[in-house]
PDB file of N, CA and C in Angstrom:
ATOM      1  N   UNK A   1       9.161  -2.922  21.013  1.00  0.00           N
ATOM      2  CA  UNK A   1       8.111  -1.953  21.247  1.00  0.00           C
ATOM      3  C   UNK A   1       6.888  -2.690  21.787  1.00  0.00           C
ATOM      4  N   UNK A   2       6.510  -2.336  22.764  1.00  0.00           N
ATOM      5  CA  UNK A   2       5.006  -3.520  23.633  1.00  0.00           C
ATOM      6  C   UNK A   2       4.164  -2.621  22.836  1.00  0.00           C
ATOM      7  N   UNK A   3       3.205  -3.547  22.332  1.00  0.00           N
ATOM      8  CA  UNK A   3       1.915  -3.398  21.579  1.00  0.00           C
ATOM      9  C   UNK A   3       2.049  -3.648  20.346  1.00  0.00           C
ATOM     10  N   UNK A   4       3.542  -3.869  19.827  1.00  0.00           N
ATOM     11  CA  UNK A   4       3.337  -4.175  18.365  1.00  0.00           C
ATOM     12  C   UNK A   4       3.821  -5.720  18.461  1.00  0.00           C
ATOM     13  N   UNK A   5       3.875  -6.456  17.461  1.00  0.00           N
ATOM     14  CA  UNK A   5       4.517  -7.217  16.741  1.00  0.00           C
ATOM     15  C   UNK A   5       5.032  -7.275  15.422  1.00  0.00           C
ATOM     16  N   UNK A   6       6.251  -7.812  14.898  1.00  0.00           N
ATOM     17  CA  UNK A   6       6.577  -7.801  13.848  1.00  0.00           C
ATOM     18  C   UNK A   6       5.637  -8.187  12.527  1.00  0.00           C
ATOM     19  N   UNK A   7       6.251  -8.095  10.975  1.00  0.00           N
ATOM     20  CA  UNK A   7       5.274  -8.604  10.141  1.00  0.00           C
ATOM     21  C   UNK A   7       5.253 -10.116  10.273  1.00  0.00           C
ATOM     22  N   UNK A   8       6.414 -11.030  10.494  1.00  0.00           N
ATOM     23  CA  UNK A   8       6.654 -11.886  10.695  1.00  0.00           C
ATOM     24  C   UNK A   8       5.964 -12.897  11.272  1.00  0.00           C
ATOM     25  N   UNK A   9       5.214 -11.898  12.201  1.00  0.00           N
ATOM     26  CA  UNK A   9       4.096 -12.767  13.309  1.00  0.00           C
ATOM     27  C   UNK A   9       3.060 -12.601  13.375  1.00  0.00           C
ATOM     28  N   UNK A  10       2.420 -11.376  12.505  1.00  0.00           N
ATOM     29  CA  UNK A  10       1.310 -11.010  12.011  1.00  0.00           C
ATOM     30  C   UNK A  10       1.096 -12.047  10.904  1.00  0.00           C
ATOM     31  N   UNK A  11       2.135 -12.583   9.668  1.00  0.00           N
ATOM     32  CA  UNK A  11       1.464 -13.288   8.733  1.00  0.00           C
ATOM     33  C   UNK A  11       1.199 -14.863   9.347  1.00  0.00           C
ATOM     34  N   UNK A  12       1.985 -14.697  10.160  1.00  0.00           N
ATOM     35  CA  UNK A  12       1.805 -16.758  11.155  1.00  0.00           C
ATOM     36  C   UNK A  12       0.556 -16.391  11.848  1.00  0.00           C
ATOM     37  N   UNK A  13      -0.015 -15.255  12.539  1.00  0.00           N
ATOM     38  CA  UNK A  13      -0.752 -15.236  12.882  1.00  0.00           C
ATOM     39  C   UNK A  13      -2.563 -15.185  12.287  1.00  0.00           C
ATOM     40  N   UNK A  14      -2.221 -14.476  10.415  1.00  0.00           N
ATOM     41  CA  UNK A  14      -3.419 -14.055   9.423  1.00  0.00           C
ATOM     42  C   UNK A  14      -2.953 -15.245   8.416  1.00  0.00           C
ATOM     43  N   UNK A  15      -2.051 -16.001   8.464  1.00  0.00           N
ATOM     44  CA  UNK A  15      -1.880 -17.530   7.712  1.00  0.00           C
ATOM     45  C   UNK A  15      -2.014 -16.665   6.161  1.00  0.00           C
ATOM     46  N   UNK A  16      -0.923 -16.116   6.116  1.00  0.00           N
ATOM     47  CA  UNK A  16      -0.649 -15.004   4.777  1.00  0.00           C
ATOM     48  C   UNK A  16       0.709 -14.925   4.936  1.00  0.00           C
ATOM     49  N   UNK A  17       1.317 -14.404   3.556  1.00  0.00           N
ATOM     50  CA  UNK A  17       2.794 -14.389   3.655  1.00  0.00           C
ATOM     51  C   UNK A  17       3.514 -12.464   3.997  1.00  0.00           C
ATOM     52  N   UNK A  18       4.382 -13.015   4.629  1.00  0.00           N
ATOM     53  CA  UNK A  18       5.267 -12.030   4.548  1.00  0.00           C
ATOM     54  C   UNK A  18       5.111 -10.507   3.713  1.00  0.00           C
ATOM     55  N   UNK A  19       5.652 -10.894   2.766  1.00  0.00           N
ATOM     56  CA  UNK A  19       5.334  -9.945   1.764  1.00  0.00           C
ATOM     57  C   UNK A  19       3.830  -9.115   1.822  1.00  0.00           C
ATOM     58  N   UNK A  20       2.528 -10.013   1.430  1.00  0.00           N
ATOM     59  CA  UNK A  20       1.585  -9.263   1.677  1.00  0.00           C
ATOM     60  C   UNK A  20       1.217  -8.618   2.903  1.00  0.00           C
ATOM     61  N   UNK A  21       1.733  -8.740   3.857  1.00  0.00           N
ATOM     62  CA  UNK A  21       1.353  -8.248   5.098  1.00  0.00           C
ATOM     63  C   UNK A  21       2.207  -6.505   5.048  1.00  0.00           C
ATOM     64  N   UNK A  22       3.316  -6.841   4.562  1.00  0.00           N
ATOM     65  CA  UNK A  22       4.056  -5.770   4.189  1.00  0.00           C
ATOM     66  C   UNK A  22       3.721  -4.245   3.194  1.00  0.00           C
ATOM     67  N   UNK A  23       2.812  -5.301   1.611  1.00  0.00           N
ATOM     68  CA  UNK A  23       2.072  -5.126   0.776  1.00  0.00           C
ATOM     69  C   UNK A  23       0.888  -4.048   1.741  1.00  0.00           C
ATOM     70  N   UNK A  24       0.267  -4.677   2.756  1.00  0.00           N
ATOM     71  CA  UNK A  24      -1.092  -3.993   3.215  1.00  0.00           C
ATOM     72  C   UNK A  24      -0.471  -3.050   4.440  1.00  0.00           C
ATOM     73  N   UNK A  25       0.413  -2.688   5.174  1.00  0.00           N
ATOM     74  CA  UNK A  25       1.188  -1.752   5.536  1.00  0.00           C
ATOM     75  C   UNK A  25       1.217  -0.880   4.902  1.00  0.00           C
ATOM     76  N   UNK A  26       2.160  -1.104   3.650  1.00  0.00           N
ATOM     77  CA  UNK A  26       2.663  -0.067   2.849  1.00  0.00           C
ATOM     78  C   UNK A  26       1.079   0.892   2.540  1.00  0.00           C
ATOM     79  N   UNK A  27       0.227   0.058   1.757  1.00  0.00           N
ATOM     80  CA  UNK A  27      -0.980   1.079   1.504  1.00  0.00           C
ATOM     81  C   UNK A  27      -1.714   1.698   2.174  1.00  0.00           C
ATOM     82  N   UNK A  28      -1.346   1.181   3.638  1.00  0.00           N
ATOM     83  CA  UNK A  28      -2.172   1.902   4.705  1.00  0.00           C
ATOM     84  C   UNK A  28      -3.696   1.082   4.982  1.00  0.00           C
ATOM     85  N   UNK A  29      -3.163  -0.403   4.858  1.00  0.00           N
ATOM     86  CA  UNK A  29      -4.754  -0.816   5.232  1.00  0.00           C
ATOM     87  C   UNK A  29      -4.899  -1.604   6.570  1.00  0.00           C
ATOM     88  N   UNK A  30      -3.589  -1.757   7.209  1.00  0.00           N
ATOM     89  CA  UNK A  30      -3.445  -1.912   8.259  1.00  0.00           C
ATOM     90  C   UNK A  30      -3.547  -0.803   9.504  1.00  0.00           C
ATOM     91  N   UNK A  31      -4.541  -0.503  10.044  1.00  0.00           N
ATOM     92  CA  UNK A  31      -4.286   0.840  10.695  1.00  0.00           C
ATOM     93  C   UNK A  31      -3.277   0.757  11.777  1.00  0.00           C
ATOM     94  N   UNK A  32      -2.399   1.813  12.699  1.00  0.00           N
ATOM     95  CA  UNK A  32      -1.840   1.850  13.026  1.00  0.00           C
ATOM     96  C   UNK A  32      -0.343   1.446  12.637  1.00  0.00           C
ATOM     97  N   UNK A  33      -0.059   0.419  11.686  1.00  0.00           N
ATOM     98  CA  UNK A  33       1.244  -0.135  11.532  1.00  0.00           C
ATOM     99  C   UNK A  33       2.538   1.179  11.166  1.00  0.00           C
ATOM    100  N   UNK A  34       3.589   1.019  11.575  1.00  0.00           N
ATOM    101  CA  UNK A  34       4.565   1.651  11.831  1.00  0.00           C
ATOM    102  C   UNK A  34       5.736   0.979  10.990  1.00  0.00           C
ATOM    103  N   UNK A  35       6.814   1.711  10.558  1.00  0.00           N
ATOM    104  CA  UNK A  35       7.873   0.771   9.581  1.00  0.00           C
ATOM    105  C   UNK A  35       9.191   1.674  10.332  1.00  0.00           C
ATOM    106  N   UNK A  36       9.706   0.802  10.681  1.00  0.00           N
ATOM    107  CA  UNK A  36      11.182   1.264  11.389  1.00  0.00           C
ATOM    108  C   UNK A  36      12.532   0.605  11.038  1.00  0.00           C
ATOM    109  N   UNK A  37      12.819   1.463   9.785  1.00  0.00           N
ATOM    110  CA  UNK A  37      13.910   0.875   9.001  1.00  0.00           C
ATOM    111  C   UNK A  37      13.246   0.324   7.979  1.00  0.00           C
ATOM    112  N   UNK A  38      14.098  -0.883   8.428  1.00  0.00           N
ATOM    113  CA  UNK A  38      13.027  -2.190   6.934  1.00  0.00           C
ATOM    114  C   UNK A  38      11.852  -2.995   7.458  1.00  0.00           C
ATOM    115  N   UNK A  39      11.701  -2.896   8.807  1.00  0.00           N
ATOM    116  CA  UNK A  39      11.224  -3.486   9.646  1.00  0.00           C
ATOM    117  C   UNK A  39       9.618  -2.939   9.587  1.00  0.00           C
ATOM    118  N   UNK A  40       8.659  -3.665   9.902  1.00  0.00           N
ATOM    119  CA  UNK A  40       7.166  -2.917   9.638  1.00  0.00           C
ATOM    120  C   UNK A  40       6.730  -3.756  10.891  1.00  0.00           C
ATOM    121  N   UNK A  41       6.054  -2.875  11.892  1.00  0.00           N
ATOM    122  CA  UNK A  41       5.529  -3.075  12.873  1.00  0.00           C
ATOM    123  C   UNK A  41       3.928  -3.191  12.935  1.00  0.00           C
ATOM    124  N   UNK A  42       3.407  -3.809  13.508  1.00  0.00           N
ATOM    125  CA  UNK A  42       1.836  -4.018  13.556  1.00  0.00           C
ATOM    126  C   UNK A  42       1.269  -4.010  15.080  1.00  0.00           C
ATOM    127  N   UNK A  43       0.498  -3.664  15.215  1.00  0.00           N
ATOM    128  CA  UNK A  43      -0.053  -3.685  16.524  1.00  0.00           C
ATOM    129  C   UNK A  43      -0.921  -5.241  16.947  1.00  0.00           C
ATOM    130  N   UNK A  44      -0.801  -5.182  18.236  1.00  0.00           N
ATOM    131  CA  UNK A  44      -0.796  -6.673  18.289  1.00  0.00           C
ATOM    132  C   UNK A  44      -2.416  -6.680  18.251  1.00  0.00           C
ATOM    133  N   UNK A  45      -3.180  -5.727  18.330  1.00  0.00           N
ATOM    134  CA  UNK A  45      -4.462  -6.074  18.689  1.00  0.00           C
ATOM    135  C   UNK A  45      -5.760  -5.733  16.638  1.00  0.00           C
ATOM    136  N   UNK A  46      -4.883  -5.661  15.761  1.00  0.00           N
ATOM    137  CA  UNK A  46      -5.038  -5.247  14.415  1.00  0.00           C
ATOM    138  C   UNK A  46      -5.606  -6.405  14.032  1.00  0.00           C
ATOM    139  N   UNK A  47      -6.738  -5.938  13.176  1.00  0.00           N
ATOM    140  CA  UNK A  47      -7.464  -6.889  12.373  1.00  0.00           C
ATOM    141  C   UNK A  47      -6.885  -7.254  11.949  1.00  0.00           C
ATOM    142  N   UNK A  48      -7.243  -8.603  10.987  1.00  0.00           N
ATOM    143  CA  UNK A  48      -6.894  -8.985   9.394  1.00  0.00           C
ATOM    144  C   UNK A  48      -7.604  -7.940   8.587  1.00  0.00           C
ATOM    145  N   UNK A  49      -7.289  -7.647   7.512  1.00  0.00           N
ATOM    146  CA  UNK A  49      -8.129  -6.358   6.323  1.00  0.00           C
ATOM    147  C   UNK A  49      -8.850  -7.387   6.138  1.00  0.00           C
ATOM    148  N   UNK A  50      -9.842  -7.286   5.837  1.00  0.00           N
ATOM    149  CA  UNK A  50     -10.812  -7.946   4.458  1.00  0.00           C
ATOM    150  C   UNK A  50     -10.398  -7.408   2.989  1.00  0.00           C
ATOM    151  N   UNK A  51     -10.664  -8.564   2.103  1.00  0.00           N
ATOM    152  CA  UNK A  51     -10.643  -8.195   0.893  1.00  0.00           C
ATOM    153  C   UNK A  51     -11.664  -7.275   0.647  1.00  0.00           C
ATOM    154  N   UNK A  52     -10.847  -6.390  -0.621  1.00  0.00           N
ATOM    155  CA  UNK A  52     -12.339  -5.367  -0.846  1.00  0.00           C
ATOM    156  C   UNK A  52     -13.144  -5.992  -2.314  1.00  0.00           C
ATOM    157  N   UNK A  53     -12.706  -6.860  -2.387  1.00  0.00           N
ATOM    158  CA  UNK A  53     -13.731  -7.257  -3.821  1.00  0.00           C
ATOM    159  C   UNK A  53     -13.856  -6.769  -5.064  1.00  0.00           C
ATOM    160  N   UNK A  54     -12.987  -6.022  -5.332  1.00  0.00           N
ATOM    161  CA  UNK A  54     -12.953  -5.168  -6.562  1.00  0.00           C
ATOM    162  C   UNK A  54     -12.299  -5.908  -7.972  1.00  0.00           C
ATOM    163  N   UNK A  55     -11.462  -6.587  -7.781  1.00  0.00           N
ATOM    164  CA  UNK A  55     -11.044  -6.986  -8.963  1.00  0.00           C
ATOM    165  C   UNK A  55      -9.509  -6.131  -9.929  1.00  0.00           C
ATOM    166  N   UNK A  56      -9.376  -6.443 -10.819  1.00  0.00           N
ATOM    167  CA  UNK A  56      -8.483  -5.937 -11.381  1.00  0.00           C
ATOM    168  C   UNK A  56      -9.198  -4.792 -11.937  1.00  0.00           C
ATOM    169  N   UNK A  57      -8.173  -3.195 -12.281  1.00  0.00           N
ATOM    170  CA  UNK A  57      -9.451  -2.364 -13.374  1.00  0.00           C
ATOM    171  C   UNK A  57      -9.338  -2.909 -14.578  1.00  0.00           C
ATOM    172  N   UNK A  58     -10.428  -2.727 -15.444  1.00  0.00           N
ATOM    173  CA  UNK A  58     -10.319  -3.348 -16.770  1.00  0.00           C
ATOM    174  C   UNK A  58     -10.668  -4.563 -17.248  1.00  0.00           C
ATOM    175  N   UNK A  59     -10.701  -5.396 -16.524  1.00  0.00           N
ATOM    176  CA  UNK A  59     -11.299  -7.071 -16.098  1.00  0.00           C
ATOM    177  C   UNK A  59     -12.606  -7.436 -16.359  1.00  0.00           C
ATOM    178  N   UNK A  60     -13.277  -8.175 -17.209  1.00  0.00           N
ATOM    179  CA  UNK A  60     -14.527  -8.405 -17.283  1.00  0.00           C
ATOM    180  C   UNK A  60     -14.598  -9.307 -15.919  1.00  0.00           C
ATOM    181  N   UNK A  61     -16.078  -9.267 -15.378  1.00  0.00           N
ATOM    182  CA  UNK A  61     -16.679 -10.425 -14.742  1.00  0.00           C
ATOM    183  C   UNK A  61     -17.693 -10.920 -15.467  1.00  0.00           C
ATOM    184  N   UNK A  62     -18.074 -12.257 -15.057  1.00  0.00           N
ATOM    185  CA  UNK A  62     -18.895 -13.047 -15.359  1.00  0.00           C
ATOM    186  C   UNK A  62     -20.284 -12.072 -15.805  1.00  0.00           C
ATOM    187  N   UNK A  63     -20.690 -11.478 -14.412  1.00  0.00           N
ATOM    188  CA  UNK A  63     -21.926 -10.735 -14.950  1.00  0.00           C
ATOM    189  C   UNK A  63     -21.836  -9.701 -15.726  1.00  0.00           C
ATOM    190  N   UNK A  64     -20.981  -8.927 -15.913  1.00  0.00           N
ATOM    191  CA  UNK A  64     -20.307  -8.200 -16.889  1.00  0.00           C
ATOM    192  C   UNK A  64     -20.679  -8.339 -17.954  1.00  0.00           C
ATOM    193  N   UNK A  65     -20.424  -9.373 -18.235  1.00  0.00           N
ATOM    194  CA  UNK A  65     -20.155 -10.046 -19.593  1.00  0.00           C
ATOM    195  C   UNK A  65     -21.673 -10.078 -20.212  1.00  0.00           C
ATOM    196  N   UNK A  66     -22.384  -9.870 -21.065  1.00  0.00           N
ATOM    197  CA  UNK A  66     -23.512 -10.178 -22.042  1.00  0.00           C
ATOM    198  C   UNK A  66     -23.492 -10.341 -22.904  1.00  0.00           C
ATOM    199  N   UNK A  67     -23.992 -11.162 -23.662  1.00  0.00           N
ATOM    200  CA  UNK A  67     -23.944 -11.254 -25.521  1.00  0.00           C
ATOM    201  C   UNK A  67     -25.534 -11.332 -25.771  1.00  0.00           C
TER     202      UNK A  67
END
């Protein structure tokens, strides 16, 4: 398909593995990506996501934390 590339070459390309690239597909934080079969397609011109900074729920942080 011209315009995509595989996940395969998206994670050699965002120096991330496999899996998570798959991981951020699946949730939809990759826009455009497409899954055909087992196969998950990315567009060749797709950001990297940024992390969103949130943390685990339930998780203290540092500043969180007071005594």
């Amino acid at each position: 398909m011209i315009g995509y590339i595989q996940a395969e070459e998206a994670a050699k390309r965002w120096n991330i593995s496999i899996r998570q690239i798959q991981n951020l597909c699946k949730t939809g934080r990759i826009d455009g990506a497409v899954k055909f079969g087992t196969t998950w397609a990315v567009p060749e011109t797709a950001e990297k996501p940024t992390r969103t900074g949130k943390g685990k729920p339930g998780r203290k942080t540092k500043t969180s934390e007071v005594n």
